[in-house]
Protein backbone atom coordinates (compact mmCIF):
# COMPACT_ATOMS: atom_id res chain seq x y z
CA UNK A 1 2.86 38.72 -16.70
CA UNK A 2 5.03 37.64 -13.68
CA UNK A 3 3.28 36.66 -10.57
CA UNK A 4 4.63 39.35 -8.42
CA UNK A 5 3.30 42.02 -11.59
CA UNK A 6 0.30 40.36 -10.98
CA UNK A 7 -0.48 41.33 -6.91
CA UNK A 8 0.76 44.48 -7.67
CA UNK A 9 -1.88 45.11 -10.23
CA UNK A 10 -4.78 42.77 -8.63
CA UNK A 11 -7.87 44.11 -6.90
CA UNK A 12 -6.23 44.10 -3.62
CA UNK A 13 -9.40 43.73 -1.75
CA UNK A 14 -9.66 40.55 -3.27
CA UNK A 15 -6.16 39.32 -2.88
CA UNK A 16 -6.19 40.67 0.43
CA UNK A 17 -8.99 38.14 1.57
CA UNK A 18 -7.41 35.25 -0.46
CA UNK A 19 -4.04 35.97 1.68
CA UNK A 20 -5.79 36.63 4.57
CA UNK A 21 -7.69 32.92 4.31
CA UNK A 22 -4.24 31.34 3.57
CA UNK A 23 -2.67 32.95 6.68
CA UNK A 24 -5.24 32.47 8.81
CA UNK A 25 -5.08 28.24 7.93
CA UNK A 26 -0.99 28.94 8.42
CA UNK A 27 -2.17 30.43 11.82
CA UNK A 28 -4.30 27.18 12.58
CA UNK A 29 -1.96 24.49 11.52
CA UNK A 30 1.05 26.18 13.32
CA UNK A 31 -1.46 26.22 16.85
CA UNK A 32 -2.89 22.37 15.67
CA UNK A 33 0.74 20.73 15.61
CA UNK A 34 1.30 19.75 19.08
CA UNK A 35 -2.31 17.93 19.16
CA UNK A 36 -2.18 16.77 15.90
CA UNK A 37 -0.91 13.36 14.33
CA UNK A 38 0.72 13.09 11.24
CA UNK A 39 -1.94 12.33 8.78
CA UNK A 40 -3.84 15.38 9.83
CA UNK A 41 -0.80 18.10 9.52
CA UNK A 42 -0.60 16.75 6.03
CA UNK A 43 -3.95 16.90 5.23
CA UNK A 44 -4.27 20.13 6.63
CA UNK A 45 -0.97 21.55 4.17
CA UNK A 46 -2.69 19.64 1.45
CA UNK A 47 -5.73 21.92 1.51
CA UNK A 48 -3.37 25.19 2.30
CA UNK A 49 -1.82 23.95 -0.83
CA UNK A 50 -4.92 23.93 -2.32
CA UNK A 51 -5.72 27.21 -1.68
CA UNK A 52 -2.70 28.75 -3.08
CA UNK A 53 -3.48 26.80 -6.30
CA UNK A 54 -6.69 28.23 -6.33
CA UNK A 55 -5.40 31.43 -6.68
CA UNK A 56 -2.70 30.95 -9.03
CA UNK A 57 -4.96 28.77 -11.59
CA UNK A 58 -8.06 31.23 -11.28
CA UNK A 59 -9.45 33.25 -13.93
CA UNK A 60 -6.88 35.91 -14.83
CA UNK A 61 -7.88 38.50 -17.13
CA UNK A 62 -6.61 38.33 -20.95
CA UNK A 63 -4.70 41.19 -20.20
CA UNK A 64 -2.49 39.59 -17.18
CA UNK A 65 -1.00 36.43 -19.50
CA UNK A 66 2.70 36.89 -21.20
């Protein structure tokens, strides 16, 4: 099943609060990147990164794989 099959079909209450925690760390990093150095914007993307991967390499039911 394609990705965007996927949201479609997902329990959108908890996609929504996945998305929601990725947006808000979006939010933060976009705010952080005057007062930030280097190391810590990357660090930062690194665990929005992370995130993302979280979702994408969770448990997906039987049902959801190609």
């Amino acid at each position: 099943m394609s990705f965007k099959k996927h949201v479609v079909n997902e329990n959108r209450q908890y996609l929504a609060e996945k998305i929601g925690d990725i947006l808000a760390s979006l939010n933060d990093l976009i705010e952080d990147s005057d007062r930030v150095g280097v190391r810590q914007m990357v660090k930062n993307s690194e665990k929005i990164v992370n995130q993302i991967r979280k979702i994408l390499h969770g448990n997906w039911p039987e049902g959801d794989y190609e």
